[in-house]
PDB file of N, CA and C in Angstrom:
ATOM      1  N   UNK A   1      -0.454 -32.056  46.671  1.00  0.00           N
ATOM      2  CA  UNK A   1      -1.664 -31.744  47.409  1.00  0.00           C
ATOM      3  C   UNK A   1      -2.747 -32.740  46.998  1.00  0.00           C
ATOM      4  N   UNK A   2      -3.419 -33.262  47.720  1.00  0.00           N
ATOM      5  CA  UNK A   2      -4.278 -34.757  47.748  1.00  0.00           C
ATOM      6  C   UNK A   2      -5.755 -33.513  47.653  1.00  0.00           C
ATOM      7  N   UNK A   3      -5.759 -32.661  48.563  1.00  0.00           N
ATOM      8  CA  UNK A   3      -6.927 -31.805  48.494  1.00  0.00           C
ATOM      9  C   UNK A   3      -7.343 -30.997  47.515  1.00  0.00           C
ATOM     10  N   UNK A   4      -8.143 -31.041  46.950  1.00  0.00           N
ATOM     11  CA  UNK A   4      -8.547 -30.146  45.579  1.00  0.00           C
ATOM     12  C   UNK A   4      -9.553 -29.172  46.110  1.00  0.00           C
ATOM     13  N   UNK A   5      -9.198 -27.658  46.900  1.00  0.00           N
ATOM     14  CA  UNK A   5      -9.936 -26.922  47.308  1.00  0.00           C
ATOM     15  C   UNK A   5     -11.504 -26.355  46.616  1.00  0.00           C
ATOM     16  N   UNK A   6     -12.967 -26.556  46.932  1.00  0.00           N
ATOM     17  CA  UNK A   6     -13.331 -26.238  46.367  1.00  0.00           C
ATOM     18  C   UNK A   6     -14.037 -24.754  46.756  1.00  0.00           C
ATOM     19  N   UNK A   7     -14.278 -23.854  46.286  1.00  0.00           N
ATOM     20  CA  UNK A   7     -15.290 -22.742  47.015  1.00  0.00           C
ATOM     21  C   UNK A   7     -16.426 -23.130  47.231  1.00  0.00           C
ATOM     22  N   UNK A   8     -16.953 -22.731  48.197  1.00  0.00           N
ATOM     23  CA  UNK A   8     -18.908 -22.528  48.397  1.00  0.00           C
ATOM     24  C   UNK A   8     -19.527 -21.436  48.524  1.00  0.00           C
ATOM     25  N   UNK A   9     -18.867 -20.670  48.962  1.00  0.00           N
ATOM     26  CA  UNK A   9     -19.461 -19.240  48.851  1.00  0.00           C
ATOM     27  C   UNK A   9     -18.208 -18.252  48.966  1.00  0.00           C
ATOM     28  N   UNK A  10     -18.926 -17.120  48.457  1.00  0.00           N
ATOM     29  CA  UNK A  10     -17.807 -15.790  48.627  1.00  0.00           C
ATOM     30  C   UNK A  10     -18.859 -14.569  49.181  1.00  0.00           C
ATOM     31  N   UNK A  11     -17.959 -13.941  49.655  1.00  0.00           N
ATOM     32  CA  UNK A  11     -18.924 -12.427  50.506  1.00  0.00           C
ATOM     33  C   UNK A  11     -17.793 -11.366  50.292  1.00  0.00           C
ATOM     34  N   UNK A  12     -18.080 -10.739  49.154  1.00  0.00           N
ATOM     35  CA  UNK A  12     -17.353  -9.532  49.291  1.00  0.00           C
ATOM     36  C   UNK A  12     -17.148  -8.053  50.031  1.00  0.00           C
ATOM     37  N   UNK A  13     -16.759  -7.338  50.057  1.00  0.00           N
ATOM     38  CA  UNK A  13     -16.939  -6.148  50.908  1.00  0.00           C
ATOM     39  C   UNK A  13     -16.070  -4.879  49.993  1.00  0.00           C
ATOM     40  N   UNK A  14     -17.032  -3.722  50.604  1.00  0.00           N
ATOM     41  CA  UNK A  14     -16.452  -2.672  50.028  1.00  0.00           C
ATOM     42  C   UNK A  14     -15.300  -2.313  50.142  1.00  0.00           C
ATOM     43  N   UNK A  15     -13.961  -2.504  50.936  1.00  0.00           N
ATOM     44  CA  UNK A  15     -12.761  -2.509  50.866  1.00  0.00           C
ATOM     45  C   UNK A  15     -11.987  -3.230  49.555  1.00  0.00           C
ATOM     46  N   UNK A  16     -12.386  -3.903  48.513  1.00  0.00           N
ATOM     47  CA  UNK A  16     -11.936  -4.545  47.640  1.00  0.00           C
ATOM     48  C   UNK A  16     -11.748  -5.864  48.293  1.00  0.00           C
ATOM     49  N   UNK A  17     -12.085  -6.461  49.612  1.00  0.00           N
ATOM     50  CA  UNK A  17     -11.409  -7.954  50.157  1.00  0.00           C
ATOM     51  C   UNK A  17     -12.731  -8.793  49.710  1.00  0.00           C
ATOM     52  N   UNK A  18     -12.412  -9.722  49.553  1.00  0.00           N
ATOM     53  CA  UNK A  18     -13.529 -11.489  49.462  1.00  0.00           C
ATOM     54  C   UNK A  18     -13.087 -12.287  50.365  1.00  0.00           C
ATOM     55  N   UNK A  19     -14.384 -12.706  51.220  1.00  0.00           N
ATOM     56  CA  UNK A  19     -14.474 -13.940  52.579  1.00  0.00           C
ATOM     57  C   UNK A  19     -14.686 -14.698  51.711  1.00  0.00           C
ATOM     58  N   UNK A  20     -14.072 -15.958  51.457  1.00  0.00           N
ATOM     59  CA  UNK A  20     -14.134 -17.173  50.925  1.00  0.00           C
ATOM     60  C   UNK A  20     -14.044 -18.009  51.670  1.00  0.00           C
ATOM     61  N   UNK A  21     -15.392 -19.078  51.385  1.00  0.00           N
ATOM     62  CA  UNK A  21     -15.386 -20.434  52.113  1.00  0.00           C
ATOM     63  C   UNK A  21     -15.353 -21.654  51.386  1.00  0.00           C
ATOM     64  N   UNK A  22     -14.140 -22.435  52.034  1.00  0.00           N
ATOM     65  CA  UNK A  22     -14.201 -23.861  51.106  1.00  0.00           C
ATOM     66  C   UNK A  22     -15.213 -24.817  51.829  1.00  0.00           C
ATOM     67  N   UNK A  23     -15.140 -25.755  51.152  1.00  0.00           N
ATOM     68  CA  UNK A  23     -15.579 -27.064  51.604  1.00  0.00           C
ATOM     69  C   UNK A  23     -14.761 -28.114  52.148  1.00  0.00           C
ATOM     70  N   UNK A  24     -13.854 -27.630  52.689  1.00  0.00           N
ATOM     71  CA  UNK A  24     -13.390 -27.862  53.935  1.00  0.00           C
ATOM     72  C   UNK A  24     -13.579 -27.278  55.463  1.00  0.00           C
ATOM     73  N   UNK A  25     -14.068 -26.614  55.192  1.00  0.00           N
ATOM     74  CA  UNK A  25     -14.889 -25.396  56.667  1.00  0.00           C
ATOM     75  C   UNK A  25     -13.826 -23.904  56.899  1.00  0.00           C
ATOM     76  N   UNK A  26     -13.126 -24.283  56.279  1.00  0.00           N
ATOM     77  CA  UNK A  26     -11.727 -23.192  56.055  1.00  0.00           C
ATOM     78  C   UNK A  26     -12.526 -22.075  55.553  1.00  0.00           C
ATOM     79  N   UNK A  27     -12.343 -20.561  56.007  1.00  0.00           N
ATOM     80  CA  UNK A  27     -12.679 -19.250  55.756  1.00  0.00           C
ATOM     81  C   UNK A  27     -11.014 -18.610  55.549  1.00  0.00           C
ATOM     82  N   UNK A  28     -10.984 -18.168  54.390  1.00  0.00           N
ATOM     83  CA  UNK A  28      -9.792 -16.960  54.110  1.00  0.00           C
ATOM     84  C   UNK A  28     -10.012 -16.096  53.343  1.00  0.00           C
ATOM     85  N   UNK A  29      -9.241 -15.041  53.409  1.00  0.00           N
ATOM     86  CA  UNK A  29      -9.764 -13.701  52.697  1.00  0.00           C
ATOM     87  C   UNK A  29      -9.168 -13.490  52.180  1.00  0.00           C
ATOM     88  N   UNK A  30      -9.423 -12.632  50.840  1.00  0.00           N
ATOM     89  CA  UNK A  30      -8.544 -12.544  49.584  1.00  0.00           C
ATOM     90  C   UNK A  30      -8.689 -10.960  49.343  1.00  0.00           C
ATOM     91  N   UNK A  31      -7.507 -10.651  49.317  1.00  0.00           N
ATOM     92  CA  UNK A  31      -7.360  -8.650  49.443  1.00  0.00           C
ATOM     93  C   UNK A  31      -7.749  -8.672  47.466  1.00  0.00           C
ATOM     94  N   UNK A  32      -7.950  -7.850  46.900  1.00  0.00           N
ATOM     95  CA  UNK A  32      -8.163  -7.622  45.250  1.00  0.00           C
ATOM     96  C   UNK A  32      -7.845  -6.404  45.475  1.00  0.00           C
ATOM     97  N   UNK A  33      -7.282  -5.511  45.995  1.00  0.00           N
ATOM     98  CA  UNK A  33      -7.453  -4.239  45.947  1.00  0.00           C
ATOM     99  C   UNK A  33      -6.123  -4.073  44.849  1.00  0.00           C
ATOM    100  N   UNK A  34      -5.580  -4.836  45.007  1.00  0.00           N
ATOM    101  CA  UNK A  34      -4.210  -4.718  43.917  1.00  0.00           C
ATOM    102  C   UNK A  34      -4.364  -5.608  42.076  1.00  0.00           C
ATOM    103  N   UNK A  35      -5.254  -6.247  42.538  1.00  0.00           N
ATOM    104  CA  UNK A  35      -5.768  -6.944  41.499  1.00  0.00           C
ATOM    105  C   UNK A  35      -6.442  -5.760  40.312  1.00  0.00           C
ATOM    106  N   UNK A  36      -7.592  -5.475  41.171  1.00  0.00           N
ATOM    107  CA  UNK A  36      -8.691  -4.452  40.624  1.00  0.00           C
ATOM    108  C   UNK A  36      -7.888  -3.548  39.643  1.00  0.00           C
ATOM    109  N   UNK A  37      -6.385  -3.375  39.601  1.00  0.00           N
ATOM    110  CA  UNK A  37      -5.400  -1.983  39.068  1.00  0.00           C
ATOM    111  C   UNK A  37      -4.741  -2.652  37.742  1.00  0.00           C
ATOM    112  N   UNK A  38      -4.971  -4.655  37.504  1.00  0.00           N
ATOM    113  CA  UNK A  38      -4.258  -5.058  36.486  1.00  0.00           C
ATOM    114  C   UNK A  38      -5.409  -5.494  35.498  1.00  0.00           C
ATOM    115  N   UNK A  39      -4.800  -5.223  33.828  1.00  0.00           N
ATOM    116  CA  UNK A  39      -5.269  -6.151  33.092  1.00  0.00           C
ATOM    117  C   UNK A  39      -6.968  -6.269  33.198  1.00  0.00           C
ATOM    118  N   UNK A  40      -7.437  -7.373  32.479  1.00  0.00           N
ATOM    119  CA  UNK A  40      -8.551  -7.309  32.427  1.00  0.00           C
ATOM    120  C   UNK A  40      -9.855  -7.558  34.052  1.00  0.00           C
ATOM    121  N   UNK A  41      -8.681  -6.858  35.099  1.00  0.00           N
ATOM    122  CA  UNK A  41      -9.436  -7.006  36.170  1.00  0.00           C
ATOM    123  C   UNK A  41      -9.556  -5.850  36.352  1.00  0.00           C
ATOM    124  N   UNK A  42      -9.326  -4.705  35.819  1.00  0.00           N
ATOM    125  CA  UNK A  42      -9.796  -3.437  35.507  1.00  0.00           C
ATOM    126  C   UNK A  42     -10.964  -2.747  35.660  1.00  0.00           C
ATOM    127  N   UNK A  43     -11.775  -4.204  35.054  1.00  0.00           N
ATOM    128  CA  UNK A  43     -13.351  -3.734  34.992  1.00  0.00           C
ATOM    129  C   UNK A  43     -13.689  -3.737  36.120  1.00  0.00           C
ATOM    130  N   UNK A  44     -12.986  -4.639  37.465  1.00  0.00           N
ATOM    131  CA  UNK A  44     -13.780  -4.513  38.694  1.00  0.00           C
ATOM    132  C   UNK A  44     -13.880  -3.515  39.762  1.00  0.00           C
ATOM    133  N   UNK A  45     -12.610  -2.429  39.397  1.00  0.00           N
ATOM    134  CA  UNK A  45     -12.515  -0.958  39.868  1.00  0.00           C
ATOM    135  C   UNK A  45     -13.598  -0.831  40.361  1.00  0.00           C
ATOM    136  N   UNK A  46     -14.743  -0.184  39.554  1.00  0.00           N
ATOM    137  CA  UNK A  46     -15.768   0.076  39.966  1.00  0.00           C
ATOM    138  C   UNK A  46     -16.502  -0.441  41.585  1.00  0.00           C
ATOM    139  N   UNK A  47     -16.348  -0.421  42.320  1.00  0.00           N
ATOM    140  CA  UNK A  47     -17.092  -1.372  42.974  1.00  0.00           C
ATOM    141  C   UNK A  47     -18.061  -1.717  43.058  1.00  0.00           C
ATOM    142  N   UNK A  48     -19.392  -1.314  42.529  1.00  0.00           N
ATOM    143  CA  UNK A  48     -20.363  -1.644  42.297  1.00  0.00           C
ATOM    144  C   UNK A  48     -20.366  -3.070  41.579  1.00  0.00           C
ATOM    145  N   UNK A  49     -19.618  -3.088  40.353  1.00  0.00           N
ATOM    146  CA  UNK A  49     -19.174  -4.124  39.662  1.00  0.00           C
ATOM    147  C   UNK A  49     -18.502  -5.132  40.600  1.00  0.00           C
ATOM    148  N   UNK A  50     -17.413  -4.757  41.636  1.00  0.00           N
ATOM    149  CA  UNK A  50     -16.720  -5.834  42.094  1.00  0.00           C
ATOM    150  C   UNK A  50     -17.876  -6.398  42.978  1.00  0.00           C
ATOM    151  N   UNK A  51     -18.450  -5.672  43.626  1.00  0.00           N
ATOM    152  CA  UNK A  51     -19.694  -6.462  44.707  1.00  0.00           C
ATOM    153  C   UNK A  51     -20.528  -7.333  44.091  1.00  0.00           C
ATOM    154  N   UNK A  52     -21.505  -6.668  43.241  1.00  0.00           N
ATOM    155  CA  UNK A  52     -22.530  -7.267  42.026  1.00  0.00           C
ATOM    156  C   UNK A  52     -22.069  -8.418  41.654  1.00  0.00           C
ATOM    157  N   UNK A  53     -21.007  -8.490  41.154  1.00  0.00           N
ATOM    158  CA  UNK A  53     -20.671  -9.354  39.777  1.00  0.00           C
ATOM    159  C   UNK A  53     -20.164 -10.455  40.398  1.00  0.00           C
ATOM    160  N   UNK A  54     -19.880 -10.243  41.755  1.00  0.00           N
ATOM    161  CA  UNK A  54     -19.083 -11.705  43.103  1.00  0.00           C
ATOM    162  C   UNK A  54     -19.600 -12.828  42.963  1.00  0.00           C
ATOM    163  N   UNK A  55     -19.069 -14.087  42.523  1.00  0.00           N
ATOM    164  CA  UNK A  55     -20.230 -15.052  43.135  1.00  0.00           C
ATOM    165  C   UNK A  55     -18.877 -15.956  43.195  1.00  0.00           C
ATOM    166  N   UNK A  56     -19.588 -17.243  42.840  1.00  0.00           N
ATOM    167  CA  UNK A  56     -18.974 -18.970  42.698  1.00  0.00           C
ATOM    168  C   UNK A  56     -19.281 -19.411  41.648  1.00  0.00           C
ATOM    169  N   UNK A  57     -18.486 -19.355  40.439  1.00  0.00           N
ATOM    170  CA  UNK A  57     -18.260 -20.765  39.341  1.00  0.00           C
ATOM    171  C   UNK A  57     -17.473 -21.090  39.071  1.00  0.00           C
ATOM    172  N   UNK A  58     -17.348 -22.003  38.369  1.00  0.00           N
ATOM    173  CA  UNK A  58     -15.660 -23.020  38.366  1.00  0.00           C
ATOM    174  C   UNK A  58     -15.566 -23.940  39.658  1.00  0.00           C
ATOM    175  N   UNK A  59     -16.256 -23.526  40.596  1.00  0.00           N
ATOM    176  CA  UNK A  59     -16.193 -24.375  42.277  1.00  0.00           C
ATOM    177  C   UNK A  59     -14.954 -22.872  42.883  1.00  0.00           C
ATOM    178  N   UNK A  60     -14.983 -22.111  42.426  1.00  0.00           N
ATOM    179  CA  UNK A  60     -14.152 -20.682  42.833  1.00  0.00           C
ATOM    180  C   UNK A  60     -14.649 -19.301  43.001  1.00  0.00           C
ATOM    181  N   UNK A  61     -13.759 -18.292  43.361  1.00  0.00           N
ATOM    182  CA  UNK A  61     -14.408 -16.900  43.575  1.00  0.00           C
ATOM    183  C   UNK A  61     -13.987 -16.645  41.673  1.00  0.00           C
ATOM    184  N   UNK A  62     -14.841 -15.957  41.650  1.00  0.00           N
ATOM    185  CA  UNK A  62     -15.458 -15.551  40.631  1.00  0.00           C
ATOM    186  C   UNK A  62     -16.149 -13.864  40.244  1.00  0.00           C
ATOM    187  N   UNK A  63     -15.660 -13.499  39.216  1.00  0.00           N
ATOM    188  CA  UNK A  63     -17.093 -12.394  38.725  1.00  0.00           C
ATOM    189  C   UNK A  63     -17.629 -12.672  37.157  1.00  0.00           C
ATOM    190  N   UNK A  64     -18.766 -12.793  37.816  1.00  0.00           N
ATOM    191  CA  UNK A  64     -19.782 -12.715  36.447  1.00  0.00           C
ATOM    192  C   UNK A  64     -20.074 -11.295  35.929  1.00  0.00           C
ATOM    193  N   UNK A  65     -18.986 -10.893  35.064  1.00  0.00           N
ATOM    194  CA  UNK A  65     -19.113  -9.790  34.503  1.00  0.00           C
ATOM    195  C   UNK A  65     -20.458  -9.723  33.592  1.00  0.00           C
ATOM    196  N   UNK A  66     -20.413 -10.143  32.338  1.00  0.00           N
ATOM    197  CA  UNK A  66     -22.034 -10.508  32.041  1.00  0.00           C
ATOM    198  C   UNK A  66     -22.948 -10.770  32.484  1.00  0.00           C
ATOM    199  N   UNK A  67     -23.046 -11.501  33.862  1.00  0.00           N
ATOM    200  CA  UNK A  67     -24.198 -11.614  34.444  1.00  0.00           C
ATOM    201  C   UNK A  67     -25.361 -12.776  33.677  1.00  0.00           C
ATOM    202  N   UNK A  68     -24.758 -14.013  32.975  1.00  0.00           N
ATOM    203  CA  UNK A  68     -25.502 -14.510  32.432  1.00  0.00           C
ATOM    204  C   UNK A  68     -24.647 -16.103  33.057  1.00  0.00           C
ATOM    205  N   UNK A  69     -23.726 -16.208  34.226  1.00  0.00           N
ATOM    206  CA  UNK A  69     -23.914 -17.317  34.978  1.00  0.00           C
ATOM    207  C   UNK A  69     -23.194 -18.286  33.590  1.00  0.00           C
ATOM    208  N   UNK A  70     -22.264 -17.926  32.880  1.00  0.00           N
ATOM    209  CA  UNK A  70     -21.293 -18.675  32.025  1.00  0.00           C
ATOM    210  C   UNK A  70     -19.738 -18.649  32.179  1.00  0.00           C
ATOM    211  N   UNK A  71     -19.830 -20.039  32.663  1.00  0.00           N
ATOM    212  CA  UNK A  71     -18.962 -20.227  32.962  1.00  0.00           C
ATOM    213  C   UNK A  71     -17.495 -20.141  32.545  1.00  0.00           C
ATOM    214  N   UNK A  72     -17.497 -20.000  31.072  1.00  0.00           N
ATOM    215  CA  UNK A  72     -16.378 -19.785  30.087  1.00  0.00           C
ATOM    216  C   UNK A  72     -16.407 -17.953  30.344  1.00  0.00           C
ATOM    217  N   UNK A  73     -17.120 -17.431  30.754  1.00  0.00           N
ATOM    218  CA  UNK A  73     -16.567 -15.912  30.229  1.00  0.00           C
ATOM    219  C   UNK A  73     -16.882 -15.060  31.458  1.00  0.00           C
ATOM    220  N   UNK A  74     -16.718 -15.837  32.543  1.00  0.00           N
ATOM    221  CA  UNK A  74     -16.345 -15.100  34.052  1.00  0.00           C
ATOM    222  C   UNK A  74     -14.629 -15.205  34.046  1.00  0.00           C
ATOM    223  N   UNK A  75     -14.390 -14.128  34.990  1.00  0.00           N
ATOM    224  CA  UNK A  75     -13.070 -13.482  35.642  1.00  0.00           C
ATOM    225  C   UNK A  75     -13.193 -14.647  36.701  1.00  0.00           C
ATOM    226  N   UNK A  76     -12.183 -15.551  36.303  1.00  0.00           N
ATOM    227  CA  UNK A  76     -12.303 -16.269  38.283  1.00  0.00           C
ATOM    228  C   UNK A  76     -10.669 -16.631  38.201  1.00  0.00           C
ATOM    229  N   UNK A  77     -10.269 -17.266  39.479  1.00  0.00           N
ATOM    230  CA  UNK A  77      -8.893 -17.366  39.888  1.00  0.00           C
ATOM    231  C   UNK A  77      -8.461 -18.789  40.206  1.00  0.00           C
ATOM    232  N   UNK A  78      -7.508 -19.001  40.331  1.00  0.00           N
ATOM    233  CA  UNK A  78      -7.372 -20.555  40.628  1.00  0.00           C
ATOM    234  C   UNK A  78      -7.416 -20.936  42.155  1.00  0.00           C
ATOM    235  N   UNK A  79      -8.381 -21.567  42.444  1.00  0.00           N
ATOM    236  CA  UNK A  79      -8.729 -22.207  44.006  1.00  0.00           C
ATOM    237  C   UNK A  79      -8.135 -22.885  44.737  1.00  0.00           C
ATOM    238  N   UNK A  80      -6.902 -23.223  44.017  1.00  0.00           N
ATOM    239  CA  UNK A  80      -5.183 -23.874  44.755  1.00  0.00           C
ATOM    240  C   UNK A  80      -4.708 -22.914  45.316  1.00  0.00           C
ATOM    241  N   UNK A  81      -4.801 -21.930  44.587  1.00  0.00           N
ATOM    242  CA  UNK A  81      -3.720 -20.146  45.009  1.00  0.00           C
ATOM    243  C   UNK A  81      -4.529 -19.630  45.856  1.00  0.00           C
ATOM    244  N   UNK A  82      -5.557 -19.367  45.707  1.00  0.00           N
ATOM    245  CA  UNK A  82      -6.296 -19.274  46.809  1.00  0.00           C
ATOM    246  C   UNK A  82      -6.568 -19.649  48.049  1.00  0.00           C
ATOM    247  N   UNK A  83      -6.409 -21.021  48.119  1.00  0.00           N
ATOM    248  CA  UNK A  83      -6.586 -21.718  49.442  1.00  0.00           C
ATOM    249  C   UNK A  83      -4.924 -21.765  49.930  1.00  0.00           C
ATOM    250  N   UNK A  84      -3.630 -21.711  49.128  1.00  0.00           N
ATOM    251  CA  UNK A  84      -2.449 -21.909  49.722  1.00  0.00           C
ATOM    252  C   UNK A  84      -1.917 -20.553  50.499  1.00  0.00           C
ATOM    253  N   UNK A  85      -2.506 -19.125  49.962  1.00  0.00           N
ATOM    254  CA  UNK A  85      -1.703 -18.073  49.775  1.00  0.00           C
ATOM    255  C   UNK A  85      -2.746 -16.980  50.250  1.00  0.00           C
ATOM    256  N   UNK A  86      -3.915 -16.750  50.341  1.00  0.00           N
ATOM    257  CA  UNK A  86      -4.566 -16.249  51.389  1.00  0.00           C
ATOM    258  C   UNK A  86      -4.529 -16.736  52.939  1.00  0.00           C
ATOM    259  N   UNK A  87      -4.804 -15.295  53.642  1.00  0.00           N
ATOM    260  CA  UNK A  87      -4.738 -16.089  55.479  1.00  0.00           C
ATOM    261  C   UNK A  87      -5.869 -16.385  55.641  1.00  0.00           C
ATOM    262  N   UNK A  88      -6.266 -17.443  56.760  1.00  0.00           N
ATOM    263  CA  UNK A  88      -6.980 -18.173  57.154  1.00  0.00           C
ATOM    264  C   UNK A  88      -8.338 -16.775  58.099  1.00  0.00           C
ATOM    265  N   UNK A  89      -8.997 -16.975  58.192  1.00  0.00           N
ATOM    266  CA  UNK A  89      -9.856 -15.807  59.070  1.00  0.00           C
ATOM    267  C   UNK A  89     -10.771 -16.361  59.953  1.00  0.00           C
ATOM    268  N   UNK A  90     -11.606 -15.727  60.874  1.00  0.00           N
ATOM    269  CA  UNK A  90     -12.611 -16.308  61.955  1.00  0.00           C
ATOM    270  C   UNK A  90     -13.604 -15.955  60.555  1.00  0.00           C
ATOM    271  N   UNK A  91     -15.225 -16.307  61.428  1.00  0.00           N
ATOM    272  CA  UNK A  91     -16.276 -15.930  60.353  1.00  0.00           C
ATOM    273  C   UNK A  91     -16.462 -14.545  60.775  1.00  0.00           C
ATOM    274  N   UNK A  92     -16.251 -13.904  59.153  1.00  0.00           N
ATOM    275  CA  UNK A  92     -16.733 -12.601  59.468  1.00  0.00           C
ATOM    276  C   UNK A  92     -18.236 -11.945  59.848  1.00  0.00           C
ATOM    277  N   UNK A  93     -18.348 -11.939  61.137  1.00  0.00           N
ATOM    278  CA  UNK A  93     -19.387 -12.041  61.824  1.00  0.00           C
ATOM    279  C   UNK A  93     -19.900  -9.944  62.205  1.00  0.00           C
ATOM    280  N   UNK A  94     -19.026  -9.637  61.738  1.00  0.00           N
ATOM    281  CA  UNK A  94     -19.034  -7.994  61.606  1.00  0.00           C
ATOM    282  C   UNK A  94     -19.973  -7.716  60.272  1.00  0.00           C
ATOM    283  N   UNK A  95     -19.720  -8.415  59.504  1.00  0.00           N
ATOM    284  CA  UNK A  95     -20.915  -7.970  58.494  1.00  0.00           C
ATOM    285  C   UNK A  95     -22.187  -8.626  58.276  1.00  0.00           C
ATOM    286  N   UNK A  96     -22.589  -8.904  59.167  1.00  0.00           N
ATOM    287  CA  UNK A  96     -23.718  -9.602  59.502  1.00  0.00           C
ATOM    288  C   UNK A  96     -24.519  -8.593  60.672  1.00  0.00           C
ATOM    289  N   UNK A  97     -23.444  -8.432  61.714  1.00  0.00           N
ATOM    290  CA  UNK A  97     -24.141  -7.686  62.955  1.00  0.00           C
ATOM    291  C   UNK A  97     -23.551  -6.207  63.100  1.00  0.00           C
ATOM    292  N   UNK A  98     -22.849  -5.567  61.891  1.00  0.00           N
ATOM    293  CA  UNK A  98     -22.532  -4.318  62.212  1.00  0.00           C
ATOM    294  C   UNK A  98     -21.032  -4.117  62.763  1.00  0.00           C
ATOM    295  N   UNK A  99     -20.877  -4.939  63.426  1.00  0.00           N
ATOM    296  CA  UNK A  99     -19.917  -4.912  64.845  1.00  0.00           C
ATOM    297  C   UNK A  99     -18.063  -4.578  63.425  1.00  0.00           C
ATOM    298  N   UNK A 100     -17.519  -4.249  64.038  1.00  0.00           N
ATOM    299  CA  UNK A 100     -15.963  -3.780  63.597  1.00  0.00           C
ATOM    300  C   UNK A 100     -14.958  -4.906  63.550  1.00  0.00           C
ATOM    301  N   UNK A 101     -14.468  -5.853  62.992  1.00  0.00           N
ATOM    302  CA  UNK A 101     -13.068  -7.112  62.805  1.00  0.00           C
ATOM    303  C   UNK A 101     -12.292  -5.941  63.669  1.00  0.00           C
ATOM    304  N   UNK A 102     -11.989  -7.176  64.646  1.00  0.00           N
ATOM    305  CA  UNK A 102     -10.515  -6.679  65.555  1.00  0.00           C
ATOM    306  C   UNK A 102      -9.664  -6.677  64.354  1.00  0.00           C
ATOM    307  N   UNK A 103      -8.278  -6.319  64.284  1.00  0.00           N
ATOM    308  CA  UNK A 103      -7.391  -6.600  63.416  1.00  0.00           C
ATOM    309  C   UNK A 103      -6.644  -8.291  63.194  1.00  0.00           C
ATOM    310  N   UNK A 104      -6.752  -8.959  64.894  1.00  0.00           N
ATOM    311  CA  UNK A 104      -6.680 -10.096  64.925  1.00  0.00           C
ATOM    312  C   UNK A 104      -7.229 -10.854  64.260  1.00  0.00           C
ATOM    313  N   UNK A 105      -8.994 -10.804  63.653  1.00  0.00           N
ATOM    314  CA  UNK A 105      -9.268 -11.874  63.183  1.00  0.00           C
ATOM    315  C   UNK A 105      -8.846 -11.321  61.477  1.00  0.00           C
ATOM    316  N   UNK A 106      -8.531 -10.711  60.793  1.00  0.00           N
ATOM    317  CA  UNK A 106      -8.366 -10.080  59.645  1.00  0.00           C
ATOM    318  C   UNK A 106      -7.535 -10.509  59.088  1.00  0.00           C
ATOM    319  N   UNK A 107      -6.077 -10.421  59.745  1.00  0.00           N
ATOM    320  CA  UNK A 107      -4.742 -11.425  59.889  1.00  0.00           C
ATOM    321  C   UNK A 107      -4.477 -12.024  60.474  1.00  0.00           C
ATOM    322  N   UNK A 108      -5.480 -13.152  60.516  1.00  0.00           N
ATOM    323  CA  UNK A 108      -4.894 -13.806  61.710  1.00  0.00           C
ATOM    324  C   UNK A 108      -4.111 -15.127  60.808  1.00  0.00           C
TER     325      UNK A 108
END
């Protein structure tokens, strides 16, 4: 792979899923709902925590469990696996205007 995916933003949602956008213009979504049940991703059960704590460091999705924006002691994932192994999505434009994801754009 010549491309080294990077993140630019993430938008999480109360279902346990993350809209991730690279910098390639690529949007895919990443389910955690199975994640949230292992290991030290435990802490993100909560959802308050999984929403809150969402961001981008490393150039990846990320949680800043501490909340002090350090980069050595966030939960984040590798942005290869991410960009190879999540599906591709439209912009989720439902959480912006209310409106409901057909199932089409979800899996698409």
């Amino acid at each position: 792979m010549d491309y080294f995916p990077e993140v630019i933003q993430v938008i999480p949602t109360e279902d346990y899923k993350v809209y991730v956008y690279f910098d390639d213009g690529s949007i895919k979504v990443f389910d955690a709902s199975e994640l949230v049940t292992k290991g030290i991703f435990t802490q993100l059960k909560d959802i308050d925590v999984f929403m809150s704590t969402c961001t981008v460091l490393n150039n990846t999705l990320a949680w800043d469990i501490k909340g002090n924006y350090d980069e050595s002691e966030c939960l984040d994932l590798d942005p290869i696996e991410l960009y190879q192994t999540c599906p591709d999505v439209d912009e989720p434009l439902h959480l912006f205007s209310g409106v409901e994801p057909t199932q089409k754009s979800i899996d698409k």
